[in-house]
Protein backbone atom coordinates (compact mmCIF):
# COMPACT_ATOMS: atom_id res chain seq x y z
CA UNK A 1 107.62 127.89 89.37
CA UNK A 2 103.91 127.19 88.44
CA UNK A 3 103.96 123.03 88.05
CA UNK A 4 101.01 122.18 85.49
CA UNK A 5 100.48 118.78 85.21
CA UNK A 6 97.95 119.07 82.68
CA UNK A 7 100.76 120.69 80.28
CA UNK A 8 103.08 117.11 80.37
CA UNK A 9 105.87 116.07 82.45
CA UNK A 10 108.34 116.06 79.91
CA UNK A 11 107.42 119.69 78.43
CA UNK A 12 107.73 120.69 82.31
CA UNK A 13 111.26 119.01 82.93
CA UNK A 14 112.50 120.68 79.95
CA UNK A 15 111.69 124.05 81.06
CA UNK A 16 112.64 123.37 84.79
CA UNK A 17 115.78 122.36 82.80
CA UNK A 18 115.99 125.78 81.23
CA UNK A 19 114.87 127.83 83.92
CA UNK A 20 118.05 126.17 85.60
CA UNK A 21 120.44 126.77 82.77
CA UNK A 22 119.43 130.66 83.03
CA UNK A 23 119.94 130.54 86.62
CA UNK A 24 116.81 132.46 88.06
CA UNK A 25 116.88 130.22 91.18
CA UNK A 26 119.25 130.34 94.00
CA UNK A 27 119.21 126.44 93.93
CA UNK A 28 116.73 123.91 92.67
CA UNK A 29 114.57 123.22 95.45
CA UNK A 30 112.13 124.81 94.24
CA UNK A 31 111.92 122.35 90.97
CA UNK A 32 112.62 119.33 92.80
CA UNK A 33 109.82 119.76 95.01
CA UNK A 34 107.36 120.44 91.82
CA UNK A 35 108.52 117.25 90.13
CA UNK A 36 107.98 115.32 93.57
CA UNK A 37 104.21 116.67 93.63
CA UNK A 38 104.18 115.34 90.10
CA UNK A 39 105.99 111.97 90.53
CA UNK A 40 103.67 111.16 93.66
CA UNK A 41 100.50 112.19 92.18
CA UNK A 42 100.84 109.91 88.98
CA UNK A 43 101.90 107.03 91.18
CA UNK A 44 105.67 107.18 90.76
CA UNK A 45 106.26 107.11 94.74
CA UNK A 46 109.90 105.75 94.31
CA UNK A 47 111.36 108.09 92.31
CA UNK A 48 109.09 110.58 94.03
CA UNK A 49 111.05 109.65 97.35
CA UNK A 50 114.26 109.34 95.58
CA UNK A 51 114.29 113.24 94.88
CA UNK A 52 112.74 113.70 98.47
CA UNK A 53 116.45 112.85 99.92
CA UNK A 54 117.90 115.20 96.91
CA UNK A 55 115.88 118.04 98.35
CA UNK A 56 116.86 116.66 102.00
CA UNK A 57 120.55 116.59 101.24
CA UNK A 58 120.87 120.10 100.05
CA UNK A 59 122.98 122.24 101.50
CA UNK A 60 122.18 125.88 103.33
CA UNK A 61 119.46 127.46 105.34
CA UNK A 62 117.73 129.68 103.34
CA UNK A 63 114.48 130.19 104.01
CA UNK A 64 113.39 128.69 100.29
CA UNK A 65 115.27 125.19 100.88
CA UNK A 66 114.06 124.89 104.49
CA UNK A 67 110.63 125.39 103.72
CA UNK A 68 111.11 122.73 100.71
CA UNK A 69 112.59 120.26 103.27
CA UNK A 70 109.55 120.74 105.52
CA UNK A 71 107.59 119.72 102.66
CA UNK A 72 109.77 116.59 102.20
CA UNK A 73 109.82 116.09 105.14
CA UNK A 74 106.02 115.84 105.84
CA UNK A 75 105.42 113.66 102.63
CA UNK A 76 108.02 111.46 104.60
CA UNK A 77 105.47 111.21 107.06
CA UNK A 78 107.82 112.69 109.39
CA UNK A 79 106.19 115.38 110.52
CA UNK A 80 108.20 116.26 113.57
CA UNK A 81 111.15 116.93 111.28
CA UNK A 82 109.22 119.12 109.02
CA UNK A 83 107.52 121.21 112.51
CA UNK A 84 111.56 121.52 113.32
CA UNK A 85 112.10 123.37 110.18
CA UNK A 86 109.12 125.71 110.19
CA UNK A 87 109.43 126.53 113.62
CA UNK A 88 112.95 128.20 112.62
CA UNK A 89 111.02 130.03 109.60
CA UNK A 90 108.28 130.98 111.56
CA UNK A 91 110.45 132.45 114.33
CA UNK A 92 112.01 134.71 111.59
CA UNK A 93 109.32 135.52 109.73
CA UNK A 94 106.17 135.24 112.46
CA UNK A 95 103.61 136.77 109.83
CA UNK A 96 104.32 134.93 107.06
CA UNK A 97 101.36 133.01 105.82
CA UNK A 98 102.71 129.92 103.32
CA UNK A 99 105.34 128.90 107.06
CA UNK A 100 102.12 129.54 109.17
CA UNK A 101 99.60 127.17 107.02
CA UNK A 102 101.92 124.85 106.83
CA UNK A 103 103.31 124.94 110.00
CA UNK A 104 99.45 124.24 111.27
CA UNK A 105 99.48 121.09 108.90
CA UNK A 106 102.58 119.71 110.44
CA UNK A 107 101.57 120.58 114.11
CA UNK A 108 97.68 119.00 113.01
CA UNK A 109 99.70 115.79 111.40
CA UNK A 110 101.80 115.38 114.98
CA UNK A 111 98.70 115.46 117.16
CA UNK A 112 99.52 119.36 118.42
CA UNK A 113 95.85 120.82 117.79
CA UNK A 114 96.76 123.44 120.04
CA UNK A 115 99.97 124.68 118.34
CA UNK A 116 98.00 124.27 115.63
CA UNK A 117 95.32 126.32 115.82
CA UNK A 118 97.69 128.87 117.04
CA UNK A 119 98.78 129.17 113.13
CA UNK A 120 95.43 129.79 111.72
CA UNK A 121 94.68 132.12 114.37
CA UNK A 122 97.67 134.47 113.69
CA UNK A 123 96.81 134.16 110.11
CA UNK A 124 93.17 135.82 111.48
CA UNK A 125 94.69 138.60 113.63
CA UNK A 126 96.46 139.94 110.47
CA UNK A 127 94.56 138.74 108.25
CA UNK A 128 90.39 138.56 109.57
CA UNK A 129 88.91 137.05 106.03
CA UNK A 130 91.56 134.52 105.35
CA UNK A 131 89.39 131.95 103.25
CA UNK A 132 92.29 129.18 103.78
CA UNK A 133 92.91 129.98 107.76
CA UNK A 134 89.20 130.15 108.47
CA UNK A 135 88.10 126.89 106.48
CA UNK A 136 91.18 125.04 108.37
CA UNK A 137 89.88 126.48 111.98
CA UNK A 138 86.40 124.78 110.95
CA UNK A 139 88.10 121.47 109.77
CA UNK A 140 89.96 121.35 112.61
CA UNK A 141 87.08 122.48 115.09
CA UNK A 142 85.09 120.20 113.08
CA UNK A 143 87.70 117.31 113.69
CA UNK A 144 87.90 117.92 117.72
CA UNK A 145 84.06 117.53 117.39
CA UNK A 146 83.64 121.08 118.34
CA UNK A 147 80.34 121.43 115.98
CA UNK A 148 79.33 124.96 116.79
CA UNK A 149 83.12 126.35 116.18
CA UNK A 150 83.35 124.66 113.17
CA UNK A 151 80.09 126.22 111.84
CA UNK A 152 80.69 129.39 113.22
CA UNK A 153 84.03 129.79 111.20
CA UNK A 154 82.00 128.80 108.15
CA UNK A 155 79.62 131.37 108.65
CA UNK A 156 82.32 133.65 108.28
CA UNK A 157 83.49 131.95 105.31
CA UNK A 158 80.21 132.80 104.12
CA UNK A 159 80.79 136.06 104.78
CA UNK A 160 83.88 136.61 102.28
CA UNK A 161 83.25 137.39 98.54
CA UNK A 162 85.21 134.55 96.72
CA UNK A 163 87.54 135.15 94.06
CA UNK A 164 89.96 132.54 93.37
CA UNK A 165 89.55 129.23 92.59
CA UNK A 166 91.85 128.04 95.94
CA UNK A 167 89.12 129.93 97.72
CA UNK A 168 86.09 128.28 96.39
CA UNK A 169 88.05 124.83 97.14
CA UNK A 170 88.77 125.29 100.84
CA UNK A 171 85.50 126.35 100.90
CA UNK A 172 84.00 123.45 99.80
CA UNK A 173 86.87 121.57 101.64
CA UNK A 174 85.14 122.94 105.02
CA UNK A 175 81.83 122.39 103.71
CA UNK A 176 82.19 118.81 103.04
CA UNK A 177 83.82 118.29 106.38
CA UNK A 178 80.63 119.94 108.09
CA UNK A 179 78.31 116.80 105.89
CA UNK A 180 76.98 119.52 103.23
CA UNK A 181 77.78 117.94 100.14
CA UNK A 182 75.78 119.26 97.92
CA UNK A 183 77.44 122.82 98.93
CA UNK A 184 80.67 121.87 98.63
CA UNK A 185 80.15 120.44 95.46
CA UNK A 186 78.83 123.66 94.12
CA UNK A 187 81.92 125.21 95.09
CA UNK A 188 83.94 122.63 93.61
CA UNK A 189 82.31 123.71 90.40
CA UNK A 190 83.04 127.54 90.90
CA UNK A 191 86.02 125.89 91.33
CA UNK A 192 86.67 123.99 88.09
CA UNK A 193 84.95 126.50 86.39
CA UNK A 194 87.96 128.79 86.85
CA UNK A 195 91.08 125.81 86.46
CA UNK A 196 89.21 123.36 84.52
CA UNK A 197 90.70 120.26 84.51
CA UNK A 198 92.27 120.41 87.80
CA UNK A 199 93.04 117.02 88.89
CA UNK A 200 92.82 118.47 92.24
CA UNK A 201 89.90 120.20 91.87
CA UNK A 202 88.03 116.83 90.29
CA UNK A 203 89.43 114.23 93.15
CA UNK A 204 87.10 116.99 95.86
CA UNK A 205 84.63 117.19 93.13
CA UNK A 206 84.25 113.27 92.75
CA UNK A 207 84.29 112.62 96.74
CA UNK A 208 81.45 115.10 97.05
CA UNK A 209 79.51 113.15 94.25
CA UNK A 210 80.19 109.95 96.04
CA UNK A 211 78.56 111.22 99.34
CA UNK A 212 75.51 112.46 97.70
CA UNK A 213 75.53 108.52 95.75
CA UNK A 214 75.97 110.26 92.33
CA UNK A 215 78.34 107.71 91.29
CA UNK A 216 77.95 107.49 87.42
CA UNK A 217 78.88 110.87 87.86
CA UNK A 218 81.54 110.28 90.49
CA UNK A 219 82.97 108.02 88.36
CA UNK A 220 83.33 110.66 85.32
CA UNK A 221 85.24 113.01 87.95
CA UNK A 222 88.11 110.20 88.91
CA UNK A 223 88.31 108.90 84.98
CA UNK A 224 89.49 112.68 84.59
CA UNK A 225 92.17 112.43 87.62
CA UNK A 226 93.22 109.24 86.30
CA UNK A 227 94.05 110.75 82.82
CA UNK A 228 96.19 113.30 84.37
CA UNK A 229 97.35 111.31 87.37
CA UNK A 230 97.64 107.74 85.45
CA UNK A 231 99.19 105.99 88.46
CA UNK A 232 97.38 107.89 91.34
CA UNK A 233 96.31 105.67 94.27
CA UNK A 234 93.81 107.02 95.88
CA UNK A 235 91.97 107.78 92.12
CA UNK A 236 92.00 104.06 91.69
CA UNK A 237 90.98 102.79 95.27
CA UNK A 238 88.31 105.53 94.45
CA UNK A 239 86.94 104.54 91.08
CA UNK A 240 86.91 100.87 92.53
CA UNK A 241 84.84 101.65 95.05
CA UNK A 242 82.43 103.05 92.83
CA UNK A 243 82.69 100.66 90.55
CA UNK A 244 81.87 97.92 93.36
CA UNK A 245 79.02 100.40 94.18
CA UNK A 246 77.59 100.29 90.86
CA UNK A 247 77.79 96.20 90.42
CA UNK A 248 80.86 96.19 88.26
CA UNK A 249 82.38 94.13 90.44
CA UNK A 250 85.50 92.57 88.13
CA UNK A 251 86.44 96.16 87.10
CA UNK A 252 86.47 97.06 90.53
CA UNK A 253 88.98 94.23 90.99
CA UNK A 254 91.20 95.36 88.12
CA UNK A 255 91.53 98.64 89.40
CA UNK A 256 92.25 97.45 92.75
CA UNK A 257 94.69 95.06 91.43
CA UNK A 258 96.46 98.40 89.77
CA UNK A 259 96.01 100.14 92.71
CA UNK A 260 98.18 97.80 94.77
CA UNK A 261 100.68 97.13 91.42
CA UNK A 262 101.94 101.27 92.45
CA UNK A 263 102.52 100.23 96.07
């Protein structure tokens, strides 16, 4: 299922509800794992680790409810469990691009750049204009500090006409990355411009803005997260930093101090 947290939690629970009652899922993984995206994004990190272990516990090893545990798993910060479970997926399905993405995340998150980049470049070999796969090579190049690899996979970025707003955002993902802020912001706009509101989408948007010392601005883009994500973290430790930037220095402090209060 599509998890929209711009449509409300509790219109969203009801219909996971009722997409359960009808029984179109083999199991609920799938639902679990949208409301822990939801729970952790608003700030709700214990009940957002309390349904982790739900999704843990499960029983079976289909492929849907080992690729949710992976997930878990990895937002457990326990990333060798969640390499474990992809690396059985993988092996059955070796061309399968959601297990090899995310199998390069958890490989990236344990230190493996190696393995990693051994994902993305299967994804390339089947797939040569993979916007995703080629903007993770150049954040990963970019990360090993190997500059002209990283710039070379954005030229081929460049290459690739964009059509979807996930697109546009990796793209200005890699961008950003490389220092060119005031590209990747325009692609965070292509961005919004096709899922406004994206509390996603805004969070890239707001970073950018904060690079280039746009921080009135900046500060409009995490007020947005924060209405969608009330609780989030990182939103707040954002908007006080901006805040701080900007001389308002006891509002910075209040937003720390709620930053902490979700800890």
């Amino acid at each position: 299922p599509l998890f929209d947290v711009l449509t409300g939690y509790e219109v969203m629970s009801a219909l996971f509800r009722r997409i359960l009652d009808l029984s179109v899922l083999e199991n609920s993984s799938n639902i679990d794992i949208a409301k822990v995206t939801y729970e952790a994004n608003i700030g709700n990190r214990d009940e957002a680790t309390k349904i982790m272990r739900v999704v843990l516990s499960m029983a079976g090893e289909s492929h849907n409810i080992m690729y949710n545990k992976s997930i878990a798993w990895n937002a457990l910060q326990m990333h060798k469990r969640a390499v474990e479970c992809l690396s059985d997926l993988a092996e059955a399905r070796p061309d399968d691009h959601k297990i090899l993405i995310q199998l390069g995340h958890s490989l990236g998150n344990l230190g493996s750049r190696d393995k990693e980049i051994k994902c993305y470049t299967r994804i390339l070999q089947l797939r040569p204009d993979d916007v995703i796969a080629l903007a993770n090579m150049c954040i990963t190049m970019a990360d090993l500090g190997r500059k002209a690899e990283a710039d070379s996979y954005l030229e081929k970025i460049q290459t690739v006409k964009l059509e979807s707003p996930i697109d546009f955002f990796y793209k200005g993902t890699a961008l950003g990355t490389l220092k060119r802020h005031k590209e990747a912001l325009e692609c965070f706009e292509e961005a919004l411009g096709m899922r406004p509101g994206d509390p996603g989408m805004l969070f890239s948007k707001g970073a950018a803005l904060v690079r280039m010392e746009r921080y009135e601005k900046a500060l409009d883009c995490f007020d947005a997260v924060l209405e969608a994500w009330h609780g989030n973290q990182d939103a707040l430790l954002a908007k006080a930093s901006i805040l701080k930037n900007l001389g308002r220095h006891k509002e910075s402090a209040e937003c720390n101090r709620l930053a902490k209060s979700w800890d």
